[in-house]
C-alpha atoms as a PDB file:
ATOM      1  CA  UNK A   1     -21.650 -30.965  40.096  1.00  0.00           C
ATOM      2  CA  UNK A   2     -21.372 -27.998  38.388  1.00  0.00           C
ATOM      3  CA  UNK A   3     -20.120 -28.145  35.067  1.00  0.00           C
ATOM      4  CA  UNK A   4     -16.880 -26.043  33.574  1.00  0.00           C
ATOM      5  CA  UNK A   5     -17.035 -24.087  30.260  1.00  0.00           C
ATOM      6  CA  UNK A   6     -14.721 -25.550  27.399  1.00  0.00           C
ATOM      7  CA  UNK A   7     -11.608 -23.897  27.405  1.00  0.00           C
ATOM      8  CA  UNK A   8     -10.536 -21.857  24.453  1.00  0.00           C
ATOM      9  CA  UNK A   9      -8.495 -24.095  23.021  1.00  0.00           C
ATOM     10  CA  UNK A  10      -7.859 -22.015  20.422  1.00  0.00           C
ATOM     11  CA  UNK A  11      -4.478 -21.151  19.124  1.00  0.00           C
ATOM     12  CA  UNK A  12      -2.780 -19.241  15.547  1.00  0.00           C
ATOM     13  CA  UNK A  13       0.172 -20.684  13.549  1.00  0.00           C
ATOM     14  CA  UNK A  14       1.413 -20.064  10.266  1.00  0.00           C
ATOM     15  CA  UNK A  15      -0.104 -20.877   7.039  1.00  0.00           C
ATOM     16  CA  UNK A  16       1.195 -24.407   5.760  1.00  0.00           C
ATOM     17  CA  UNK A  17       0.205 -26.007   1.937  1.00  0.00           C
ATOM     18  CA  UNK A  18      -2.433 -28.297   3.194  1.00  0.00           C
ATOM     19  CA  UNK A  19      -4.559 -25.476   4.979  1.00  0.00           C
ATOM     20  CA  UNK A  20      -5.377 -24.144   1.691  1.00  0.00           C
ATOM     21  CA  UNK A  21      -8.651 -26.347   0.996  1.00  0.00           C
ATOM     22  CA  UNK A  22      -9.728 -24.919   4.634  1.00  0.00           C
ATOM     23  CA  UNK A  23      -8.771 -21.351   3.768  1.00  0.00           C
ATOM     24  CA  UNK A  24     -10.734 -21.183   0.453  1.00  0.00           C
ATOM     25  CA  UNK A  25     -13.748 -22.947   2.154  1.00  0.00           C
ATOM     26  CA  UNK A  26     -13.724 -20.509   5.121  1.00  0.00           C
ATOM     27  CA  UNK A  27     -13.498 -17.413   2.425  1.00  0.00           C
ATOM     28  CA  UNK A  28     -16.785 -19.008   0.465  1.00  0.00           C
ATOM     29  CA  UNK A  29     -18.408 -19.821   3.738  1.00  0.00           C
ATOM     30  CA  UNK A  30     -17.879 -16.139   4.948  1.00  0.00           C
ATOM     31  CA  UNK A  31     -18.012 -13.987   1.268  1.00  0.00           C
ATOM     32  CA  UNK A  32     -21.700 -12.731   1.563  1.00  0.00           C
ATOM     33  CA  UNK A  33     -20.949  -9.464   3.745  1.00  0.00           C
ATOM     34  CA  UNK A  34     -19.799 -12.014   6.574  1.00  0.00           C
ATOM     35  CA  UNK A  35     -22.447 -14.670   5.661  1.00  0.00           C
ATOM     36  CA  UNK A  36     -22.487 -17.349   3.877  1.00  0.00           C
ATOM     37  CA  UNK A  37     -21.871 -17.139   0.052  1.00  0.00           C
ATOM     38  CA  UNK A  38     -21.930 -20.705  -1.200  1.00  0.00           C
ATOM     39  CA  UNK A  39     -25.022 -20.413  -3.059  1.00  0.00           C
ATOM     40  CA  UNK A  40     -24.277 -17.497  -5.411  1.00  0.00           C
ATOM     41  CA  UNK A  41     -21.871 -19.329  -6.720  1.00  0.00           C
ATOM     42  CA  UNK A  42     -21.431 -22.325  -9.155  1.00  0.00           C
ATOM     43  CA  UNK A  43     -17.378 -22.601  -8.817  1.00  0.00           C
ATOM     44  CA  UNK A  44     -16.994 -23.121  -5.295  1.00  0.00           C
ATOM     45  CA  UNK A  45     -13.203 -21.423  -5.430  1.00  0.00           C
ATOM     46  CA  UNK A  46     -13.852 -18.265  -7.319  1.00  0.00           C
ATOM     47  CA  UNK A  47     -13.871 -16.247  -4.725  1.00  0.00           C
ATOM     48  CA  UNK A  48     -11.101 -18.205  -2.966  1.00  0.00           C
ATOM     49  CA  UNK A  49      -8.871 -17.513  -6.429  1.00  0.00           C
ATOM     50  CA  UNK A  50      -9.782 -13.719  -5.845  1.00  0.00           C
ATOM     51  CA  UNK A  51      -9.225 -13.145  -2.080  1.00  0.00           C
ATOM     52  CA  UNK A  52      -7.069 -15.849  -0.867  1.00  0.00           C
ATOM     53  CA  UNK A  53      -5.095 -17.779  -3.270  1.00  0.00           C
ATOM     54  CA  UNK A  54      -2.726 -15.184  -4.563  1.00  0.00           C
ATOM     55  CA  UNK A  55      -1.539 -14.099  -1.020  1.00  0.00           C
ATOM     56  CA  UNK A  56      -1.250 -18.015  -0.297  1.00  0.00           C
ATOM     57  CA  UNK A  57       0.687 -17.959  -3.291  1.00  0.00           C
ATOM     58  CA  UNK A  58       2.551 -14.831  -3.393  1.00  0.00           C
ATOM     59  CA  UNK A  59       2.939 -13.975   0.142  1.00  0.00           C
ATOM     60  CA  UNK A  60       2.733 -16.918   2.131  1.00  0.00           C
ATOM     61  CA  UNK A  61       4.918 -15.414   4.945  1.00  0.00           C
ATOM     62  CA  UNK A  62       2.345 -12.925   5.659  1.00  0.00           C
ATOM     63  CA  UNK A  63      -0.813 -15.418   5.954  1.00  0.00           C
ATOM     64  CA  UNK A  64      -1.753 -17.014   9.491  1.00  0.00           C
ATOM     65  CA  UNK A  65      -4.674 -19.750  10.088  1.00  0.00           C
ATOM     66  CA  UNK A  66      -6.351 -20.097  13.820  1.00  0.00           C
ATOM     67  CA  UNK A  67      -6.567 -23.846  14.490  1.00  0.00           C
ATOM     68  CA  UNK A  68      -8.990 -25.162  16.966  1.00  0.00           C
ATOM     69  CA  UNK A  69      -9.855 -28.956  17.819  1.00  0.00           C
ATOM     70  CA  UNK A  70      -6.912 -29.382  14.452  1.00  0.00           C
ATOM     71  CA  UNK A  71      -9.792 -27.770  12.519  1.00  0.00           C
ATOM     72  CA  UNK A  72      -8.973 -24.318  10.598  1.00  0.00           C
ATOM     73  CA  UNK A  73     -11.477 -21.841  11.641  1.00  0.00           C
ATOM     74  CA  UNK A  74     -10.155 -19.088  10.767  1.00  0.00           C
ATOM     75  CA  UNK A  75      -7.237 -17.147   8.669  1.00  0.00           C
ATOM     76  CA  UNK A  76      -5.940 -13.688   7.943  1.00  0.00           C
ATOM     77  CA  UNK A  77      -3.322 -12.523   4.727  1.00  0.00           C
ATOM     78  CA  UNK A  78      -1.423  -9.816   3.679  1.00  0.00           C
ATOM     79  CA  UNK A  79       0.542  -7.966   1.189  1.00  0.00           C
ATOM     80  CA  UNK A  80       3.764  -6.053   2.601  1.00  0.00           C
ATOM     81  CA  UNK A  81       3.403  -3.858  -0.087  1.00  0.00           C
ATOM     82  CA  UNK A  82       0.500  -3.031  -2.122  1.00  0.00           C
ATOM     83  CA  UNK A  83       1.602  -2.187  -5.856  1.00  0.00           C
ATOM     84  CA  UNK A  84       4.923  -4.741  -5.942  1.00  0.00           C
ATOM     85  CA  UNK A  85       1.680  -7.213  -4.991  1.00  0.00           C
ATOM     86  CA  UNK A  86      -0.600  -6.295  -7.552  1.00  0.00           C
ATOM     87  CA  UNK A  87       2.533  -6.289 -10.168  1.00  0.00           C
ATOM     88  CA  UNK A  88       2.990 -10.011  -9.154  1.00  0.00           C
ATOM     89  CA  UNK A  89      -0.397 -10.593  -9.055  1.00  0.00           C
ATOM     90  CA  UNK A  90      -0.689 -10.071 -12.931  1.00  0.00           C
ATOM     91  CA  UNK A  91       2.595 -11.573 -13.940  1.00  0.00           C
ATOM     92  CA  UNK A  92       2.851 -14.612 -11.779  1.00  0.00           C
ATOM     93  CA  UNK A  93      -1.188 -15.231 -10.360  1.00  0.00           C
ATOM     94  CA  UNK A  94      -3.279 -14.541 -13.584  1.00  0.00           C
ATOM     95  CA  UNK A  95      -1.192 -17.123 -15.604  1.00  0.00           C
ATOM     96  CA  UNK A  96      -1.959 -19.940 -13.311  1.00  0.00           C
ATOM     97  CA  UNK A  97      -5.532 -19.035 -13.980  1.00  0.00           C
ATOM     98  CA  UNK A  98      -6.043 -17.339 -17.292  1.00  0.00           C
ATOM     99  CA  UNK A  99      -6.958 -21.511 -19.226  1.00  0.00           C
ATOM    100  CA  UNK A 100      -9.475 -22.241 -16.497  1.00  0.00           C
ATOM    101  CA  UNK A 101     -10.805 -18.851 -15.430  1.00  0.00           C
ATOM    102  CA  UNK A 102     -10.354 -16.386 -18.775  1.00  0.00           C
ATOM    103  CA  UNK A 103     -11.741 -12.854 -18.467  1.00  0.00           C
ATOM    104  CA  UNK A 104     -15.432 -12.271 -19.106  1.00  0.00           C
ATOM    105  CA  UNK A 105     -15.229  -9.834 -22.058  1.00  0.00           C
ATOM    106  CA  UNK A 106     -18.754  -8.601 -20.984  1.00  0.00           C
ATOM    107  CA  UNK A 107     -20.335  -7.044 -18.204  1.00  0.00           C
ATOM    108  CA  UNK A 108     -20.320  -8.933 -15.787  1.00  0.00           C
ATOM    109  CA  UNK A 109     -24.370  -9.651 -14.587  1.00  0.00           C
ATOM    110  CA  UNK A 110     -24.698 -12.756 -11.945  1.00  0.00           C
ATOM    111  CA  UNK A 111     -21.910 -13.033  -8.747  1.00  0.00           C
ATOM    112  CA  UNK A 112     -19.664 -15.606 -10.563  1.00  0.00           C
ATOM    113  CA  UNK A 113     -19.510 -12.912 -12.879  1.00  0.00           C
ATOM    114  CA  UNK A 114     -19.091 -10.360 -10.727  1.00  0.00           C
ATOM    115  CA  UNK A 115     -16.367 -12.217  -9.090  1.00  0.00           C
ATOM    116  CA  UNK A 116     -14.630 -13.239 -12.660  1.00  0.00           C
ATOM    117  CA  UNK A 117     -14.513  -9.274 -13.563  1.00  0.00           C
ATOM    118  CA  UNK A 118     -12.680  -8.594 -10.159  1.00  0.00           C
ATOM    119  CA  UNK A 119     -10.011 -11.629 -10.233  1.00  0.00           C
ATOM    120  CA  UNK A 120      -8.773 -10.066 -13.481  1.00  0.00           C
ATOM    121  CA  UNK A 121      -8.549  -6.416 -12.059  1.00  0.00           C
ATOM    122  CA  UNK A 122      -6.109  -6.424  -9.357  1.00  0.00           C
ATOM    123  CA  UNK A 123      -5.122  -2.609  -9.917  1.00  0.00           C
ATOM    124  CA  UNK A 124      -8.442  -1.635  -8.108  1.00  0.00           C
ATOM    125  CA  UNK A 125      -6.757  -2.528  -5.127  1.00  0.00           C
ATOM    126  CA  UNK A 126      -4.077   0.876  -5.985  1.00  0.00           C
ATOM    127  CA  UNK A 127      -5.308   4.285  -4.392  1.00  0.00           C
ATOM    128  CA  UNK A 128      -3.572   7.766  -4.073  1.00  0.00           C
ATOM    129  CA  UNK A 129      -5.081   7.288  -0.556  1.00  0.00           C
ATOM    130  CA  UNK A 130      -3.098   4.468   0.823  1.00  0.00           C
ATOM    131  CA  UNK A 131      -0.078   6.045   0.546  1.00  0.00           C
ATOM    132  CA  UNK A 132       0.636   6.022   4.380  1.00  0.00           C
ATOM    133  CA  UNK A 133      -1.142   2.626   4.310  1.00  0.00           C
ATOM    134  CA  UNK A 134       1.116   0.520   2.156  1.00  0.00           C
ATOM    135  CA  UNK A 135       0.313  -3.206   3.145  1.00  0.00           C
ATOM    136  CA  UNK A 136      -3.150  -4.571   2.895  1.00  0.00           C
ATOM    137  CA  UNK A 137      -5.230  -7.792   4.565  1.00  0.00           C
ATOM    138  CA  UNK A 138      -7.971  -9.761   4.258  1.00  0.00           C
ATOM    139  CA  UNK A 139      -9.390 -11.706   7.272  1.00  0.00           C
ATOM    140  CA  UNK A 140     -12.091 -14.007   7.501  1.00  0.00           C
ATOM    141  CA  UNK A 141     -13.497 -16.422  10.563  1.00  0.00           C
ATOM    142  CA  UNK A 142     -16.104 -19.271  10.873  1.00  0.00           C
ATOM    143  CA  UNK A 143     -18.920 -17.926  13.450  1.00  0.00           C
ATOM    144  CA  UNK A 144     -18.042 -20.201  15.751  1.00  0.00           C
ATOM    145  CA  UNK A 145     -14.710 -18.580  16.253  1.00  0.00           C
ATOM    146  CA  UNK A 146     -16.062 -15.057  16.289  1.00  0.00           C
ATOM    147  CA  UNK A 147     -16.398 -12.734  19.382  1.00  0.00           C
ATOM    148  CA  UNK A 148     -13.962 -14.213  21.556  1.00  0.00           C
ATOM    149  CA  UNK A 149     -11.058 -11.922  20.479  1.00  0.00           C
ATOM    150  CA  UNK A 150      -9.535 -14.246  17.654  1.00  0.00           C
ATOM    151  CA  UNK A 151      -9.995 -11.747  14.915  1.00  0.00           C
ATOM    152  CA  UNK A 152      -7.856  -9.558  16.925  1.00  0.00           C
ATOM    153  CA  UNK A 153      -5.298 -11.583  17.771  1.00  0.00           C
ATOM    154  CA  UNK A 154      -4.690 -12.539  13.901  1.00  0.00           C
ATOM    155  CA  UNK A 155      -4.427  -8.855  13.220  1.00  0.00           C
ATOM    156  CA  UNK A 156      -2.344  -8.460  15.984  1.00  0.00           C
ATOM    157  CA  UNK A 157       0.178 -11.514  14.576  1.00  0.00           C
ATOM    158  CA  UNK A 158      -0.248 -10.632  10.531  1.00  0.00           C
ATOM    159  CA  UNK A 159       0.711  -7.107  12.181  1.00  0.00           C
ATOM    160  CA  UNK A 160       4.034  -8.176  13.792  1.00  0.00           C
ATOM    161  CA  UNK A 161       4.682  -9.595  10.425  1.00  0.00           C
ATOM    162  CA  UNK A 162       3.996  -6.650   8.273  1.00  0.00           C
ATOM    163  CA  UNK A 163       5.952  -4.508  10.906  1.00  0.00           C
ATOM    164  CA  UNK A 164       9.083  -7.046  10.679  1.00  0.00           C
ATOM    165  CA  UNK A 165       8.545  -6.225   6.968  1.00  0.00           C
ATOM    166  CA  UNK A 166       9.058  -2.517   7.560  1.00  0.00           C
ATOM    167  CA  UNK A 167       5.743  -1.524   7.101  1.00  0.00           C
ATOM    168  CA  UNK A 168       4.228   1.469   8.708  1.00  0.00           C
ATOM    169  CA  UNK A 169       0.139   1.260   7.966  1.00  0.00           C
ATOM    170  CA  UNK A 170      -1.942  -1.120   6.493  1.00  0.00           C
ATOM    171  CA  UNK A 171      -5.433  -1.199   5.154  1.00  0.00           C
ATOM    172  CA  UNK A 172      -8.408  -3.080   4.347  1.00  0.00           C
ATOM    173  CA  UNK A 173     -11.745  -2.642   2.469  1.00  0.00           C
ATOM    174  CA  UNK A 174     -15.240  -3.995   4.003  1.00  0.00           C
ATOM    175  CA  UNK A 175     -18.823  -3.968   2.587  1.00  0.00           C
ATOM    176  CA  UNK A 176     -21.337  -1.397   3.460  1.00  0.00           C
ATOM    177  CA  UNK A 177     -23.424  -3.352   4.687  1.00  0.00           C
ATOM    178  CA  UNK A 178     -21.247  -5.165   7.063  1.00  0.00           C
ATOM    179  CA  UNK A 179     -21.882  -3.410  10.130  1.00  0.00           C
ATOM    180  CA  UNK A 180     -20.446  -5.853  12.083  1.00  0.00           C
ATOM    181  CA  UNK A 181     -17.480  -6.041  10.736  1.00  0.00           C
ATOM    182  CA  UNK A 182     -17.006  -2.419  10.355  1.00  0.00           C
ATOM    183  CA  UNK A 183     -17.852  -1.998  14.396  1.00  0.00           C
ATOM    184  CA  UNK A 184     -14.871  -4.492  14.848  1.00  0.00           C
ATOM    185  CA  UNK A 185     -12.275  -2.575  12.464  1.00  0.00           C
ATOM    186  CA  UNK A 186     -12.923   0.472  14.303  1.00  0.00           C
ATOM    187  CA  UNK A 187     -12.839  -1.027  17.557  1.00  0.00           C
ATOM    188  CA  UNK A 188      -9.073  -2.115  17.537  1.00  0.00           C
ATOM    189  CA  UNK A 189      -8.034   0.664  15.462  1.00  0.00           C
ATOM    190  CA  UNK A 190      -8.665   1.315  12.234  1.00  0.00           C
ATOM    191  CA  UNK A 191     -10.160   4.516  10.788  1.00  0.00           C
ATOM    192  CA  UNK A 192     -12.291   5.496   7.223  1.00  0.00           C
ATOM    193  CA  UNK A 193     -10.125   6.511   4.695  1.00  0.00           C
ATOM    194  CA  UNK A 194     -12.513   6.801   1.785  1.00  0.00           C
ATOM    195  CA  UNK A 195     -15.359   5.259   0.036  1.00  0.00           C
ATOM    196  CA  UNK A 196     -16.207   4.360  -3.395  1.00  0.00           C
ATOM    197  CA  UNK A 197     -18.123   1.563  -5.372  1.00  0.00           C
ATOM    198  CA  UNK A 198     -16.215  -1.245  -3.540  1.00  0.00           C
ATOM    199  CA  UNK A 199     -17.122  -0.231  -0.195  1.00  0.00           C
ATOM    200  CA  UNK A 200     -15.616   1.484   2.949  1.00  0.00           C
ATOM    201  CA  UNK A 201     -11.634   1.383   3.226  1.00  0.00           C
ATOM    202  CA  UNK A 202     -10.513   1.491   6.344  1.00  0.00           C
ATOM    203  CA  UNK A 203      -6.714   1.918   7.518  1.00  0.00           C
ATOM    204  CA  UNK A 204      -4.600   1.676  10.833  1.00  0.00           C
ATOM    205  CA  UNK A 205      -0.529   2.485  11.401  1.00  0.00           C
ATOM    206  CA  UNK A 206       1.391  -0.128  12.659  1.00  0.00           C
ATOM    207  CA  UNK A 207       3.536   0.034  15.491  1.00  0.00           C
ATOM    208  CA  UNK A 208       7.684   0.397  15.210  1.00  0.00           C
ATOM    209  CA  UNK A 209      10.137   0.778  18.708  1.00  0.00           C
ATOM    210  CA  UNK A 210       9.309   4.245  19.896  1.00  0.00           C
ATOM    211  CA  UNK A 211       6.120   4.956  18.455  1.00  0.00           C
ATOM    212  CA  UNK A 212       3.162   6.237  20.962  1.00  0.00           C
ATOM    213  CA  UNK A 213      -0.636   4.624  20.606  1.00  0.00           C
ATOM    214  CA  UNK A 214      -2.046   3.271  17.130  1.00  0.00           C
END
């Protein structure tokens, strides 16, 4: 008999309170250029304080998790607007974290440290070139969810969002060295905007009733 392949059982929702363990472990498990990242780091939700927890917290309309088997396996969030985000971000993020997490007051040398320096500069995420790009995303999937059009289909839904929010572009920065990811970005639409020290920032307009292609 022959046998049938599993059926993608796959399927997006929005972000609820009790996915955020799975987020932050899926942002750890994915932080090293797409790898995993759990052993440069001794606090396990550093980088989950830096690239997940404030949009969880400040933006929790614009985050989406892709469930499979009622495991999270994925996730992407968003910021409508990038400088009211990075406003809140210092006035209503930083406090929740400045007892456990206070800034370095050094340079930074080893990846927690790294990471520490960035969680208390949320202005790098302001460029004169993202003007026409306003909102902003991070996205991140388990490898077992990759290649089968998932990443996609979160942009696709965080998209609808953004556009519902009156947004017109959005943008995201990848590492150089993920070449993989950077294939994918430019595959479904986005396009270089510039390059500095952070990496490659990419950017792609988002669709509103009468507009023609991306």
């Amino acid at each position: 008999m022959t046998q049938r392949p599993r059926e993608n059982m796959a399927s997006i929702r929005a972000y609820q309170p009790q996915d955020r363990s799975a987020v932050y472990d899926i942002c750890v498990r994915t932080g090293n250029a797409g790898a995993d990242a759990r052993h440069l780091t001794s606090d396990p939700d550093l980088r989950g304080h830096v690239y997940v927890g404030p949009y969880l917290h400040l933006c929790a309309g614009l985050a989406f998790v892709l469930e499979d088997a009622g495991e999270v396996v994925g996730y992407v969030v968003g910021a409508d607007d990038t400088a009211t985000f990075v406003a809140r971000y210092r006035t209503s993020w930083l406090p929740r974290l400045a007892a456990s997490h206070p800034p370095l007051g050094r340079s930074s040398l080893t990846p927690d440290e790294c990471l520490l320096d960035v969680l208390h500069r949320p202005e790098r995420l302001l460029s004169p070139y993202l003007a026409e790009y306003p909102s902003h995303l991070h996205i991140n999937l388990l490898p077992q969810a990759q290649g089968q059009g998932h990443g996609r289909a979160l942009i696709t839904e965080l998209c609808h969002a953004l556009r519902a929010c009156g947004s017109r572009g959005v943008h995201l920065g990848v590492a150089y060295r993920n070449t993989r990811a950077r294939g994918f970005y430019a595959h479904i639409g986005f396009h270089e905007l510039y390059r500095d020290a952070e990496g490659v920032h990419l950017g792609r307009r988002i669709l509103v009733q009468g507009d023609r292609g991306l």
